[in-house]
Each structure stands twice: as C-alpha cells, then as structure tokens.
C-alpha atoms as a PDB file:
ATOM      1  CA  UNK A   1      99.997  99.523 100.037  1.00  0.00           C
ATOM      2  CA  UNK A   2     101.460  96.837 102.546  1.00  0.00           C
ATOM      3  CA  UNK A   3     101.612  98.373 105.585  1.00  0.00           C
ATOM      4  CA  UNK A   4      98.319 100.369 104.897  1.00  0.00           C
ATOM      5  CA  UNK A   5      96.352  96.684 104.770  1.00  0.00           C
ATOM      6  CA  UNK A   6      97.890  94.977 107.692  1.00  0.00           C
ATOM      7  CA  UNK A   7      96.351  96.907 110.139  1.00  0.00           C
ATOM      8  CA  UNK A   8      93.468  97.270 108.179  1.00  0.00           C
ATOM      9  CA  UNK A   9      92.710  93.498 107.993  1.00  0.00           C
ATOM     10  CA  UNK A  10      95.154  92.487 111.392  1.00  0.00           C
ATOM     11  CA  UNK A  11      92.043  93.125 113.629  1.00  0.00           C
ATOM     12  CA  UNK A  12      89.792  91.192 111.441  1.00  0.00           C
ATOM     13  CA  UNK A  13      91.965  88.400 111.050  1.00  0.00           C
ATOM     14  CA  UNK A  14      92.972  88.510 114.952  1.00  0.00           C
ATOM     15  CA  UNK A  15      88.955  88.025 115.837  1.00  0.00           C
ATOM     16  CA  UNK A  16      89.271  85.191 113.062  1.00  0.00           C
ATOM     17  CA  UNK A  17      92.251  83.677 114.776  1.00  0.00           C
ATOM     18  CA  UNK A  18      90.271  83.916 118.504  1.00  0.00           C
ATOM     19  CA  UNK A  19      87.383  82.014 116.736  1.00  0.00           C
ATOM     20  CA  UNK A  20      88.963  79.325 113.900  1.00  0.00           C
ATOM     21  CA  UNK A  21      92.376  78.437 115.498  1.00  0.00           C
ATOM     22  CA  UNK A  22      95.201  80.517 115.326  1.00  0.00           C
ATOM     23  CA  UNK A  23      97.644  77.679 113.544  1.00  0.00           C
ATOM     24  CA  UNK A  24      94.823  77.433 110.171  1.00  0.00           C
ATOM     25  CA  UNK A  25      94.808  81.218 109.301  1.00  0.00           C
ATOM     26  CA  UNK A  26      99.025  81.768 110.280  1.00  0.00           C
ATOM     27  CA  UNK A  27      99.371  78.610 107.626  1.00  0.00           C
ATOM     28  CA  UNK A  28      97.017  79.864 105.289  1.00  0.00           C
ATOM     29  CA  UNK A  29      98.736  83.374 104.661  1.00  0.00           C
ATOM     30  CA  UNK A  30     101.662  81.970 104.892  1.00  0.00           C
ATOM     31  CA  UNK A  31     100.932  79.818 102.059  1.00  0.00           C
ATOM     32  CA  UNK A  32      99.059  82.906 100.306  1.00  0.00           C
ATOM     33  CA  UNK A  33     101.575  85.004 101.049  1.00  0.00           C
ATOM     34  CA  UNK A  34     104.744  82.824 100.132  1.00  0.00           C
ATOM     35  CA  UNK A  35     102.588  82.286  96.511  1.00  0.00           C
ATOM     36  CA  UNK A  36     102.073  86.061  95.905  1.00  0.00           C
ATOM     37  CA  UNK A  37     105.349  86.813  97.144  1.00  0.00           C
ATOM     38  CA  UNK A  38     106.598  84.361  94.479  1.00  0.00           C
ATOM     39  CA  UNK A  39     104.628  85.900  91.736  1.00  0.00           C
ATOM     40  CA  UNK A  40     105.169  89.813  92.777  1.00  0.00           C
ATOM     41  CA  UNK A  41     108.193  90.056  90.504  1.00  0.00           C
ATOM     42  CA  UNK A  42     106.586  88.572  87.078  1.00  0.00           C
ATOM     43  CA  UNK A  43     103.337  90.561  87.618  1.00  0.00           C
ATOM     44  CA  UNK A  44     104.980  93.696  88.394  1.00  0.00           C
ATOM     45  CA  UNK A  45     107.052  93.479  84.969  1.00  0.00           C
ATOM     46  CA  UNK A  46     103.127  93.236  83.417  1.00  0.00           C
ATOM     47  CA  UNK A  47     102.762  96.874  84.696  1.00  0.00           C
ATOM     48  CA  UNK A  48     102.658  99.175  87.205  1.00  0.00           C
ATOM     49  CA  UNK A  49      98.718  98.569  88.065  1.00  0.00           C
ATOM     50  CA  UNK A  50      99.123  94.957  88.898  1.00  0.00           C
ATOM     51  CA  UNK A  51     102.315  95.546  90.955  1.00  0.00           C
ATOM     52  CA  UNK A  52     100.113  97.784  93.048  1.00  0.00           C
ATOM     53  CA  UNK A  53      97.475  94.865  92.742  1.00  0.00           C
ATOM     54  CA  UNK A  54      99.927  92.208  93.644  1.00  0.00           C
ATOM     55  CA  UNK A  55     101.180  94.404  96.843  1.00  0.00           C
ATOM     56  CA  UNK A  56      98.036  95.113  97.840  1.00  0.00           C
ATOM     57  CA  UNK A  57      97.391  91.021  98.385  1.00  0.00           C
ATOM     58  CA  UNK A  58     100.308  90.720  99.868  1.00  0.00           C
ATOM     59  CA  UNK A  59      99.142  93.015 102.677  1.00  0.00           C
ATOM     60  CA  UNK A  60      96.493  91.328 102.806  1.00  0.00           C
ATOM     61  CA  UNK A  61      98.274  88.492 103.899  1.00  0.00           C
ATOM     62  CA  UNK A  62     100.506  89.812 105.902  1.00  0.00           C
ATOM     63  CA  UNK A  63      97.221  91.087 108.120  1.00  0.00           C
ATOM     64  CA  UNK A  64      96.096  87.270 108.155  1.00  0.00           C
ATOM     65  CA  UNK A  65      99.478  86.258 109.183  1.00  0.00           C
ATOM     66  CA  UNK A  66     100.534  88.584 111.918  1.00  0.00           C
ATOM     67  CA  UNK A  67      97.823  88.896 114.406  1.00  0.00           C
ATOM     68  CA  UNK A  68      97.479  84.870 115.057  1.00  0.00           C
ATOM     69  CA  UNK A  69     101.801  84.752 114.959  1.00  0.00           C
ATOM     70  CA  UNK A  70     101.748  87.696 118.192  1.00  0.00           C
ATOM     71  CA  UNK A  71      98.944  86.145 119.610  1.00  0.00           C
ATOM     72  CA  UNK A  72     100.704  82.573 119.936  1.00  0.00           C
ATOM     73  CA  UNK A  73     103.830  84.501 120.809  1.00  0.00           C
ATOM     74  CA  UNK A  74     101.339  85.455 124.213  1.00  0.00           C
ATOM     75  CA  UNK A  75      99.812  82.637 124.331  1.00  0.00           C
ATOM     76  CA  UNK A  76     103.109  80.563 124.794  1.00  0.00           C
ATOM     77  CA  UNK A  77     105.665  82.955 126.722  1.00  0.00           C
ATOM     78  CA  UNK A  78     105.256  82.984 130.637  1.00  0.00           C
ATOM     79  CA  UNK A  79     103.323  85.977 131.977  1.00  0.00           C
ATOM     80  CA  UNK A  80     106.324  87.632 133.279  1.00  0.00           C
ATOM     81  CA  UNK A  81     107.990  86.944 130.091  1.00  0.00           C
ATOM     82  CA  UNK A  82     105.462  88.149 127.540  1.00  0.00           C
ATOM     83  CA  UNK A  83     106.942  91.627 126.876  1.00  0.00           C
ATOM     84  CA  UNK A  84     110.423  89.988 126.231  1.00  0.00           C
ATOM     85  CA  UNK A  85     109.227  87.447 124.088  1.00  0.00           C
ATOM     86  CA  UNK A  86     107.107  90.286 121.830  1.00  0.00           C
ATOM     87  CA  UNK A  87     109.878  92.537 121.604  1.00  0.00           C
ATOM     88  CA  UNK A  88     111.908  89.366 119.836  1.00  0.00           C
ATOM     89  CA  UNK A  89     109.406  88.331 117.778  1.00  0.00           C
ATOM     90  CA  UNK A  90     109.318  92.024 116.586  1.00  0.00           C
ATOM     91  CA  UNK A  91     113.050  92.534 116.490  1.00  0.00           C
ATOM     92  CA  UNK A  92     113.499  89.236 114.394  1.00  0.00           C
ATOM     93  CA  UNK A  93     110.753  91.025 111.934  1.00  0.00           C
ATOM     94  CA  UNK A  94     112.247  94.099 111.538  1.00  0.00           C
ATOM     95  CA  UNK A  95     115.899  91.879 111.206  1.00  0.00           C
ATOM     96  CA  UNK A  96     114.385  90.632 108.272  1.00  0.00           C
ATOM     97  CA  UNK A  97     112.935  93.886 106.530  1.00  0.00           C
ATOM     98  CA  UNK A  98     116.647  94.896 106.970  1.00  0.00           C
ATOM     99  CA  UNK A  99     118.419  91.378 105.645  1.00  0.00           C
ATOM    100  CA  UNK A 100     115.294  90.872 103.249  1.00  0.00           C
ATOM    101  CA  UNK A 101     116.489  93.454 100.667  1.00  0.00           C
ATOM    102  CA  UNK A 102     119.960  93.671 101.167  1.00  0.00           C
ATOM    103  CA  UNK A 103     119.985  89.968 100.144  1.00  0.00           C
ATOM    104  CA  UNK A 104     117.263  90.828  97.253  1.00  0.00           C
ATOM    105  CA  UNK A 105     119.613  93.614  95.913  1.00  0.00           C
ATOM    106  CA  UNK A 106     122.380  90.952  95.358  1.00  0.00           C
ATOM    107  CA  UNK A 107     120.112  88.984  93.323  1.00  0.00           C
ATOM    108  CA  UNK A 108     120.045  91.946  91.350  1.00  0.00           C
ATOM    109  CA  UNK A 109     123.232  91.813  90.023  1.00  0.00           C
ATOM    110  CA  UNK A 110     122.218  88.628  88.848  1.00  0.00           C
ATOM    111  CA  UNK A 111     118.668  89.231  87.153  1.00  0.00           C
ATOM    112  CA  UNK A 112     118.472  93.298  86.602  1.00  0.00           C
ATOM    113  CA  UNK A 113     114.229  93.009  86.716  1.00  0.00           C
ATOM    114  CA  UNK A 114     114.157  91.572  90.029  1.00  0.00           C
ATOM    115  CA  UNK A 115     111.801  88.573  89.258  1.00  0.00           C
ATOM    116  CA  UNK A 116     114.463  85.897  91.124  1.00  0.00           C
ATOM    117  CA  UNK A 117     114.546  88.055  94.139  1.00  0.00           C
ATOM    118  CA  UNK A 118     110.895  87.840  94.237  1.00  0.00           C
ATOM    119  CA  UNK A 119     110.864  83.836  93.583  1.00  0.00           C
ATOM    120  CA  UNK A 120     113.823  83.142  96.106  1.00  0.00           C
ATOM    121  CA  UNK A 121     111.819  85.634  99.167  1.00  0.00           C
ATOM    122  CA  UNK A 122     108.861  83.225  97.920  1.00  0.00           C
ATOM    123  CA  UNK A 123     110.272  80.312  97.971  1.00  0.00           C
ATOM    124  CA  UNK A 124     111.792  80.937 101.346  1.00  0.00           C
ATOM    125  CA  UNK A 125     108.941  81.811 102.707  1.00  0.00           C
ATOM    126  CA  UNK A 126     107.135  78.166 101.703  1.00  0.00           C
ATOM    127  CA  UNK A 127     109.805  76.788 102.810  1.00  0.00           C
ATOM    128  CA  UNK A 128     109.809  78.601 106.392  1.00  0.00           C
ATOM    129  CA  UNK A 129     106.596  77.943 106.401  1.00  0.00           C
ATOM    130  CA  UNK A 130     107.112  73.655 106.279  1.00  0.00           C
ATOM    131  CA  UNK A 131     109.818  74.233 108.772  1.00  0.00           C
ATOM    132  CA  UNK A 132     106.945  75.858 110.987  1.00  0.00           C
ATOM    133  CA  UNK A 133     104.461  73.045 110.221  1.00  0.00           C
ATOM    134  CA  UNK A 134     106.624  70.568 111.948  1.00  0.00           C
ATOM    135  CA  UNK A 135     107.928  72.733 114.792  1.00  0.00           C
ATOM    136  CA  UNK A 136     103.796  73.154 115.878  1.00  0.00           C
ATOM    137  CA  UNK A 137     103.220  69.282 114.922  1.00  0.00           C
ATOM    138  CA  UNK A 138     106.348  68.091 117.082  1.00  0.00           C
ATOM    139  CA  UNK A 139     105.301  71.209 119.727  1.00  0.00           C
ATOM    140  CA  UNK A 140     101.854  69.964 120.027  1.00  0.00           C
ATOM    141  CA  UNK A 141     102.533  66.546 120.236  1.00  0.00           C
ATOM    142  CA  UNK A 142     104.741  67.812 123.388  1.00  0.00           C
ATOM    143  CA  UNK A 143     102.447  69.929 125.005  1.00  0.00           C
ATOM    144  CA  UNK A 144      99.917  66.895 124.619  1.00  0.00           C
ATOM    145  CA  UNK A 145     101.927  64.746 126.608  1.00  0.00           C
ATOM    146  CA  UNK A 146     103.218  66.634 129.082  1.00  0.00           C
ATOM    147  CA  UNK A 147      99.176  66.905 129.764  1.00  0.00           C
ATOM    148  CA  UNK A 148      98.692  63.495 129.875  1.00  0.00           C
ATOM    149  CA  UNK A 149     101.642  62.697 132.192  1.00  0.00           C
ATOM    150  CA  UNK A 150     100.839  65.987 134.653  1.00  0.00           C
ATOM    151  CA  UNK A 151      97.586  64.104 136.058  1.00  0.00           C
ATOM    152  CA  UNK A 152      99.533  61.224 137.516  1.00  0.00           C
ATOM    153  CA  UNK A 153     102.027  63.280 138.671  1.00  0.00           C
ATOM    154  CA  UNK A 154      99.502  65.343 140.627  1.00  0.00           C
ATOM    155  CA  UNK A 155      97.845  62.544 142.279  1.00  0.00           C
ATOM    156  CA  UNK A 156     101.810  61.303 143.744  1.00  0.00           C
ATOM    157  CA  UNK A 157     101.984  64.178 145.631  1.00  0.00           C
END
C-alpha cells in the first residue's frame, strides 16, 4: 500500500508544494505521518483491515512529504551540484529503510506485537521533525540576512 500511494499523491502534493509553500505541506505530513506512524502498531493489533487502512495513510503522507523535501533539496543545492545533492538525500532514505527495521526488530525482542517499534519510529519521527523546524527557522533567518547585507555590498564595488 505505501509505495503504491506516494507516487500516486507525490505529483499532487508537488503542484501543492509549487503553489502553498513547500515548508507547510513537508511539516504537515511530517506531523501526519509521525502520528500515524505512532498509531500503526495498536491499530494493526485491531485487525488486519485497519493495518491496511493505517498503511494506506501513511502513504499518503509519505506522498505529501516527499515531493516538497526533493524539491527544496533543488531548490537549495548549486546547479552543478543538484544531482549530488539528490543522490544523498536518496541514499540517506534508503539508509533508513535499511536501519529503520533492523532497529524495529530489536524492539521486538522486547514487545513480541511490535506496537513500541511503531511508537519509537513515531516518536522519532516528531521529534526529527522539531529538529527540522529549527534548522529552516535558523536557515531562513540566514538566508534573510545575507539578503539584506548583499545590497550594500553591491553598491561598494
């Protein structure tokens, strides 16, 4: 169900992005998807049909999240540097589909049904998510004075 619905809403979400802002619809599924994420392991011990209900948000999610996180990936890396800086952002996602489980399956030795895997990949991911917050608050604040200062620096030279 996930990676069917990410592509499915990624290009609706990426015209969303070009129109609202890309920083509102990366934190909103982030917080959406950090909440589900959370919940996935109690709802799938309610039965098979929410599981499938609860993944199915999640991709959801994950297509509001992913198109405006590439798209400020190119909007922020230097022309000649745009290819690198995608194939990082990509290899640090598919780091943590490999890390993501192998850390979830230890948690199962400590809760057999899963549900405190699903609440600590939640949790981390709200918490990532703050983290973010205030690397784009501190980031903007930079980028907004570096255009302030640039004008009278152009008019010294």
């Amino acid at each position: 169900m996930l990676p069917n619905c990410k592509p499915t809403f990624g290009i609706a979400m990426g015209r969303l992005s070009d129109r609202y802002g890309r920083y509102r619809l990366l934190i909103a599924g982030s917080i959406g998807y950090g909440l589900v994420l959370t919940f996935t392991g109690l709802i799938g011990g309610l039965g098979f049909p929410l599981l499938i209900g609860a993944l199915f948000i999640l991709g959801i999610f994950s297509g509001v999240t992913n198109p405006p996180a590439m798209a400020l990936v190119g909007d922020y890396a230097e022309k000649a540097d745009n290819a690198m800086a995608m194939g990082f952002f990509n290899f640090l996602g598919n780091l943590g589909i490999v890390i993501g489980p192998l850390i979830g399956g230890l948690f199962g030795f400590i809760d057999p049904t899963f549900i405190l895997a699903f609440i600590v990949a939640g949790v981390i991911e709200i918490l990532t998510l703050g983290v973010n917050i205030v690397m784009v608050i501190v980031f903007l604040h930079l980028e907004n004075r570096r255009l302030s200062v640039q004008p009278v620096l152009g008019n010294t030279g």
